[in-house]
C-alpha atoms as a PDB file:
ATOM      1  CA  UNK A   1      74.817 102.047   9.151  1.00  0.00           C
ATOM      2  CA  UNK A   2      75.522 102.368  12.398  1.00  0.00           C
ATOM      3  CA  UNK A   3      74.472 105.290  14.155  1.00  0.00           C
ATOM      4  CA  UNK A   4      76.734 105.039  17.675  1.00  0.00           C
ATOM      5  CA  UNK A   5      79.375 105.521  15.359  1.00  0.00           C
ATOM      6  CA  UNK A   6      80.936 109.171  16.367  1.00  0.00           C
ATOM      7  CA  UNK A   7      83.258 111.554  14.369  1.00  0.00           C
ATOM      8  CA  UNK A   8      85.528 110.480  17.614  1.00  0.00           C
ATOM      9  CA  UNK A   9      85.158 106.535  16.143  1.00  0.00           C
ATOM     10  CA  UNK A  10      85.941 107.843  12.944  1.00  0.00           C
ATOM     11  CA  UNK A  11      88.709 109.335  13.450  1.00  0.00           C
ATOM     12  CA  UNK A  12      90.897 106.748  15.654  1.00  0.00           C
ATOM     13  CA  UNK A  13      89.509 104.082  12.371  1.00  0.00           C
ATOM     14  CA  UNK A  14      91.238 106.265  10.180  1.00  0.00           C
ATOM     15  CA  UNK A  15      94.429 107.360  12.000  1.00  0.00           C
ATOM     16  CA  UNK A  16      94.599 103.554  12.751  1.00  0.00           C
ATOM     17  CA  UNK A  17      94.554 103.049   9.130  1.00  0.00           C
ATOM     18  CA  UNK A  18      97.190 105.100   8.416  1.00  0.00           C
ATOM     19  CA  UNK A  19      99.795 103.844  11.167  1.00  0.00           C
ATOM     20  CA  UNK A  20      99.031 100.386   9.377  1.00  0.00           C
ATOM     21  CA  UNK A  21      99.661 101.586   6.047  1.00  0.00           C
ATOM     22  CA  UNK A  22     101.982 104.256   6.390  1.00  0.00           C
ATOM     23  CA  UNK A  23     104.141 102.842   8.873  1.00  0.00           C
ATOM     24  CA  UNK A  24     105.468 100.331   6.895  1.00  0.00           C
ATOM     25  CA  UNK A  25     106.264 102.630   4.089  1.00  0.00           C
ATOM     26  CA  UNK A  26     108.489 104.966   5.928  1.00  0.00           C
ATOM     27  CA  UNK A  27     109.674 102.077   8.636  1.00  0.00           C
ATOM     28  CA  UNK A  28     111.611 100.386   5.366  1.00  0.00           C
ATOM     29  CA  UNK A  29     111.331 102.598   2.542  1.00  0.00           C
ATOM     30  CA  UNK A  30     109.174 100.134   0.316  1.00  0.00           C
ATOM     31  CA  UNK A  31     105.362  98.846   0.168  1.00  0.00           C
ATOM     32  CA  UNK A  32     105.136  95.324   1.644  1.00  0.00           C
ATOM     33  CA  UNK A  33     108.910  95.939   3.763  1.00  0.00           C
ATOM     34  CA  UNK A  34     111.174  94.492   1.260  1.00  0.00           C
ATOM     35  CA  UNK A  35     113.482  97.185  -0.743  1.00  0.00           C
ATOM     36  CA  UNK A  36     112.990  97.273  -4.078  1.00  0.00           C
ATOM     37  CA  UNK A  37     112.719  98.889  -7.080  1.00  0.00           C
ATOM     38  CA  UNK A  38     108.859  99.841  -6.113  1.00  0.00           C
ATOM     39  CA  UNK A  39     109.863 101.624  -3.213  1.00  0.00           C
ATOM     40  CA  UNK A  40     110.023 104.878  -4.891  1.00  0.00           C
ATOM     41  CA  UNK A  41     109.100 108.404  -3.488  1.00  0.00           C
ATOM     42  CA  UNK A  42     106.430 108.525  -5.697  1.00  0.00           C
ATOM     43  CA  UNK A  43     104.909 105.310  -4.772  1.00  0.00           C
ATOM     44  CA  UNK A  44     104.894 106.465  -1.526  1.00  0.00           C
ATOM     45  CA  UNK A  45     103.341 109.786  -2.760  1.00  0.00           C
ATOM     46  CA  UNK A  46     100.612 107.504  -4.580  1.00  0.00           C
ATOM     47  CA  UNK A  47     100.021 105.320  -1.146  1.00  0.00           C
ATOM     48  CA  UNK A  48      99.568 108.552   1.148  1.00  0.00           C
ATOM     49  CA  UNK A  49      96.905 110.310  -1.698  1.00  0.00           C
ATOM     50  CA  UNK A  50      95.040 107.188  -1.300  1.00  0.00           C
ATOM     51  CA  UNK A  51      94.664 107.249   2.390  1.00  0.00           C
ATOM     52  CA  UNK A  52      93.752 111.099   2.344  1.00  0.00           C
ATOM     53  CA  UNK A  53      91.268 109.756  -0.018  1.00  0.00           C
ATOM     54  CA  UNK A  54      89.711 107.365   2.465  1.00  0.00           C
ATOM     55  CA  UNK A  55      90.060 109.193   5.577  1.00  0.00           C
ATOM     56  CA  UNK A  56      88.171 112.356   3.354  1.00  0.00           C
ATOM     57  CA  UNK A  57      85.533 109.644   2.732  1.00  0.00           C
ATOM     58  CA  UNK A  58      85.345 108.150   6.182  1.00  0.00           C
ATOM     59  CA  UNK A  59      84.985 112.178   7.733  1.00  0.00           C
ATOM     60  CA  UNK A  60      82.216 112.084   4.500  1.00  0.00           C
ATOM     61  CA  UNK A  61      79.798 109.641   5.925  1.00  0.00           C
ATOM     62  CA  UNK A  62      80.701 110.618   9.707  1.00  0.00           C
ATOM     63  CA  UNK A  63      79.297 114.174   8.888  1.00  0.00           C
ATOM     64  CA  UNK A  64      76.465 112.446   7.290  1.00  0.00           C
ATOM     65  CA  UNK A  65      75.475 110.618  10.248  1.00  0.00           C
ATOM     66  CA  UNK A  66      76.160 113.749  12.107  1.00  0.00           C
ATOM     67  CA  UNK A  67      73.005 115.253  10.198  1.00  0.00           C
ATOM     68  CA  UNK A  68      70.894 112.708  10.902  1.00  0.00           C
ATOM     69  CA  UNK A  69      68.422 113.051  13.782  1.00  0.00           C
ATOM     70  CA  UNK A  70      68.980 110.407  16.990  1.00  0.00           C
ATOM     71  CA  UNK A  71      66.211 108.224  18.169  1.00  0.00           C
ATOM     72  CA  UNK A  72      63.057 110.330  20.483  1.00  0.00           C
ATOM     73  CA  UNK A  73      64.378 110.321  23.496  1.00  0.00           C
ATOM     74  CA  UNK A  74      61.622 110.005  27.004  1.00  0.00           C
ATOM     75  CA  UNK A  75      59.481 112.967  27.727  1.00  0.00           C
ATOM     76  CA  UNK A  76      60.259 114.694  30.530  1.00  0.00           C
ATOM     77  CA  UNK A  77      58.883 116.263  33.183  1.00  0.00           C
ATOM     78  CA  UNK A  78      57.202 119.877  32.575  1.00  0.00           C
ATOM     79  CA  UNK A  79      59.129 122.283  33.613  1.00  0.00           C
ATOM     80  CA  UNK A  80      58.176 126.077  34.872  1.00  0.00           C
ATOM     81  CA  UNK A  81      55.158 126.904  32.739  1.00  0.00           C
ATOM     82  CA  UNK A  82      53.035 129.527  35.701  1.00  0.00           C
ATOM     83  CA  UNK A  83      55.644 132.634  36.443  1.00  0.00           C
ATOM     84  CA  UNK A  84      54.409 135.487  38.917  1.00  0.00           C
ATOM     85  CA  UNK A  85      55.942 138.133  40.561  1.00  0.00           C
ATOM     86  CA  UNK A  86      54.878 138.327  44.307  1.00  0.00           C
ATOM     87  CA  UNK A  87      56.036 141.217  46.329  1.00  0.00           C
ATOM     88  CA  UNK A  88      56.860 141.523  49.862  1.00  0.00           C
ATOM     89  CA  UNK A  89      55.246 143.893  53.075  1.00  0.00           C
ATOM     90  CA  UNK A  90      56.530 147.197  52.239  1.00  0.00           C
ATOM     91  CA  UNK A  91      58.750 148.427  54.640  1.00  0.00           C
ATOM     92  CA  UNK A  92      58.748 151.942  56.246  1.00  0.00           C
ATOM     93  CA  UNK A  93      61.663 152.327  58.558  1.00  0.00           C
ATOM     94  CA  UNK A  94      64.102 155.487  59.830  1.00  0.00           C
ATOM     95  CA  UNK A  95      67.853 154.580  59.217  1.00  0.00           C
ATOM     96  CA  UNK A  96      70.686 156.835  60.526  1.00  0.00           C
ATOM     97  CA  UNK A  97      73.060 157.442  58.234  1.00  0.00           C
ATOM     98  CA  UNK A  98      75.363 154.860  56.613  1.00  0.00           C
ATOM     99  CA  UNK A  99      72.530 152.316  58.537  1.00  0.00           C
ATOM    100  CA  UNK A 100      71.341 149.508  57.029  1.00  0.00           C
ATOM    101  CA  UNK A 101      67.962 148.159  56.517  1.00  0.00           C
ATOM    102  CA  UNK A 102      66.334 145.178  54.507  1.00  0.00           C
ATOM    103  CA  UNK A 103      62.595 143.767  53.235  1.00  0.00           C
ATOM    104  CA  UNK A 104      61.952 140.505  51.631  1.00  0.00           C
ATOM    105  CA  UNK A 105      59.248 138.557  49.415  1.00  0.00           C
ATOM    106  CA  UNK A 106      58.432 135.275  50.097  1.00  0.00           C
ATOM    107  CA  UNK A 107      56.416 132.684  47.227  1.00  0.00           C
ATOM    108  CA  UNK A 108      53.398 130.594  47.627  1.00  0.00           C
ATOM    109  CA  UNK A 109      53.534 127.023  48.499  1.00  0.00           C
ATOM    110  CA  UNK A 110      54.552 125.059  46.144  1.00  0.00           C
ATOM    111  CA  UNK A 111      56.537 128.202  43.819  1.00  0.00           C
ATOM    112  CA  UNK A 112      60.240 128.272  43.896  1.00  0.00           C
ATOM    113  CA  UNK A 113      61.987 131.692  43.878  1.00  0.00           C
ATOM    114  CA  UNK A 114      64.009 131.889  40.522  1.00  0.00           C
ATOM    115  CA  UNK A 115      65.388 136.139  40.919  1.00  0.00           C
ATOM    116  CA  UNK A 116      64.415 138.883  42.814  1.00  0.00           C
ATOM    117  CA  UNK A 117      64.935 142.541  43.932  1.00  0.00           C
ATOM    118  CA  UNK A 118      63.820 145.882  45.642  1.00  0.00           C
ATOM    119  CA  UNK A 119      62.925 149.235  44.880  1.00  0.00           C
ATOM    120  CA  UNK A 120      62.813 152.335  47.693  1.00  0.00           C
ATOM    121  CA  UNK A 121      61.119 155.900  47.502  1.00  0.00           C
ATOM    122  CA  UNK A 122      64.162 157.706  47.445  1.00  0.00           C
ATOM    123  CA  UNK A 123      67.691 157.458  45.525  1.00  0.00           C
ATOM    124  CA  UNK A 124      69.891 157.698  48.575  1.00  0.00           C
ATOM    125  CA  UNK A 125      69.465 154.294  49.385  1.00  0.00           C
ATOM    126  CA  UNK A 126      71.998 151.752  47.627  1.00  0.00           C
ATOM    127  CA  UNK A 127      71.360 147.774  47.544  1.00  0.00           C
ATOM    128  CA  UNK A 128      74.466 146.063  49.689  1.00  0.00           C
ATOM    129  CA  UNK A 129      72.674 142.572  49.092  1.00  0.00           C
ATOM    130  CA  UNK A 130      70.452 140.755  47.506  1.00  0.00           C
ATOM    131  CA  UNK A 131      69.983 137.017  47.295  1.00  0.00           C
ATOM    132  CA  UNK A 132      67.366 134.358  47.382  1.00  0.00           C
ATOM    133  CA  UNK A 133      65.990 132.664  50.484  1.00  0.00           C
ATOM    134  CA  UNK A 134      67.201 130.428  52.176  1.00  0.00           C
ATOM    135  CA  UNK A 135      70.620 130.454  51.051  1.00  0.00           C
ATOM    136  CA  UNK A 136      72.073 127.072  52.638  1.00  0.00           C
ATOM    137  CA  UNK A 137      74.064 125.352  49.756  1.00  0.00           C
ATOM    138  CA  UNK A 138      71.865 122.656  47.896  1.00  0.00           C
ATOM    139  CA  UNK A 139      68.692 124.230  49.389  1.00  0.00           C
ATOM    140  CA  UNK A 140      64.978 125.226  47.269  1.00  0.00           C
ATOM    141  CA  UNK A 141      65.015 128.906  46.973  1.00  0.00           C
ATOM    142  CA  UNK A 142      61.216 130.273  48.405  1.00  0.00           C
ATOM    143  CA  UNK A 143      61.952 133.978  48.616  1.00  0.00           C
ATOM    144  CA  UNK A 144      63.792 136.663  48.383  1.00  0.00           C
ATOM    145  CA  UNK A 145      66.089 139.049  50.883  1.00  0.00           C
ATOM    146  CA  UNK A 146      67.172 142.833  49.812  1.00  0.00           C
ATOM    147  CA  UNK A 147      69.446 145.368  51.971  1.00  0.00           C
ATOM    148  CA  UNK A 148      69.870 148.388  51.390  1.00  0.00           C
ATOM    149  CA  UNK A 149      72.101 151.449  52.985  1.00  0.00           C
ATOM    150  CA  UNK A 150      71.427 154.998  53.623  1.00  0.00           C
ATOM    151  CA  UNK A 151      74.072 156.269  51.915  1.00  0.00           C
ATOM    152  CA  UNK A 152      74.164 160.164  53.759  1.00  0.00           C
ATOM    153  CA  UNK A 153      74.966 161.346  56.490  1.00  0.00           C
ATOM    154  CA  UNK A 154      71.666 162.061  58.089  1.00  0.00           C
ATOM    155  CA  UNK A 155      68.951 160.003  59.347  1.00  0.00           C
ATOM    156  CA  UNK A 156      66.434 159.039  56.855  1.00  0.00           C
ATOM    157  CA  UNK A 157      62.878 157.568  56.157  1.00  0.00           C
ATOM    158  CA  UNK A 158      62.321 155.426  53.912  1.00  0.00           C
ATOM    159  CA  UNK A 159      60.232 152.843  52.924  1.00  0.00           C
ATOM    160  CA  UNK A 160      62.002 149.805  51.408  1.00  0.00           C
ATOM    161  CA  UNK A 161      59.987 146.897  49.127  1.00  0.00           C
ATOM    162  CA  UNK A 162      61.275 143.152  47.689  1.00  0.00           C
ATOM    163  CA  UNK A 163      60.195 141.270  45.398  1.00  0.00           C
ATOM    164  CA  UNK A 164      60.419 138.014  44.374  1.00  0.00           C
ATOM    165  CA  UNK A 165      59.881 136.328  40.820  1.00  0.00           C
ATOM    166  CA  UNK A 166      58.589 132.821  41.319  1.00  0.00           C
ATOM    167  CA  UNK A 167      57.774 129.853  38.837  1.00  0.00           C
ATOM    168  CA  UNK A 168      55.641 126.609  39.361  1.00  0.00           C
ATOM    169  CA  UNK A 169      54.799 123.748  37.049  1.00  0.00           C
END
């Protein structure tokens, strides 16, 4: 058997089959076109069973091949087997309030930056944005950029950290 043969091919085969059998039944009434005395309802009954028969068949050996596995396709290329977490230059800074102040993390040479994120000593700080580095459409993400805003009304220290998750081959 062939195995390119999809429940897709198997399907137009047997609705094909049917508009060739079928067809003719119901275009003139009778098996073979003619009218007749064998053109009864329940030859037609008969004819139809017998297709549902076949096209339950046909789905039958489609599912089969379904099962069966497909040749080994190429290997390919490793992917991201060494993952670290690198962190940035923590970041001590005075913000007035409602300012706005950022850190980032940057990965080694030859890493790519797959997430990222910040932490702060104090919980009245609120991340506005976070997002990998650089962030030009189509671009290899290297790092990582967090901001953060002070979210009172006074002037605050704090000292603000990023961190970057990166993976290599």
């Amino acid at each position: 058997m062939n195995r390119s043969i999809t429940r897709a091919h198997a399907l137009i085969g047997a609705a094909a089959l049917l508009c060739v059998l079928v067809v003719p039944l119901t275009a003139t009434g009778s098996v073979g076109g003619s009218a007749g005395p064998e053109a009864t309802a329940s030859g037609v009954k008969k004819q139809i069973k017998k297709l549902k028969k076949k096209v339950k068949n046909l789905q039958q050996q489609v599912d089969e091949l379904a099962k069966q596995p497909g040749p080994q396709g190429e290997p390919g290329e490793n992917g991201a087997t060494n993952v670290v977490t690198r962190r940035g230059t923590s970041r001590t800074t005075t913000l007035i309030g409602g300012g706005i102040g950022g850190a980032s993390a940057s990965c080694n040479t030859g890493e790519r930056a797959v997430g990222g994120g910040g932490t702060t000593n104090t919980n009245t700080y609120t991340v506005v944005d976070s997002h990998p580095m650089p962030m030009t459409q189509g671009s290899v993400p290297t790092g990582w950029n967090v901001s953060w805003v002070n979210r009172t009304a006074n002037s605050e220290t704090v000292t603000l950290q990023a961190y970057v998750i990166c993976a290599s081959p």
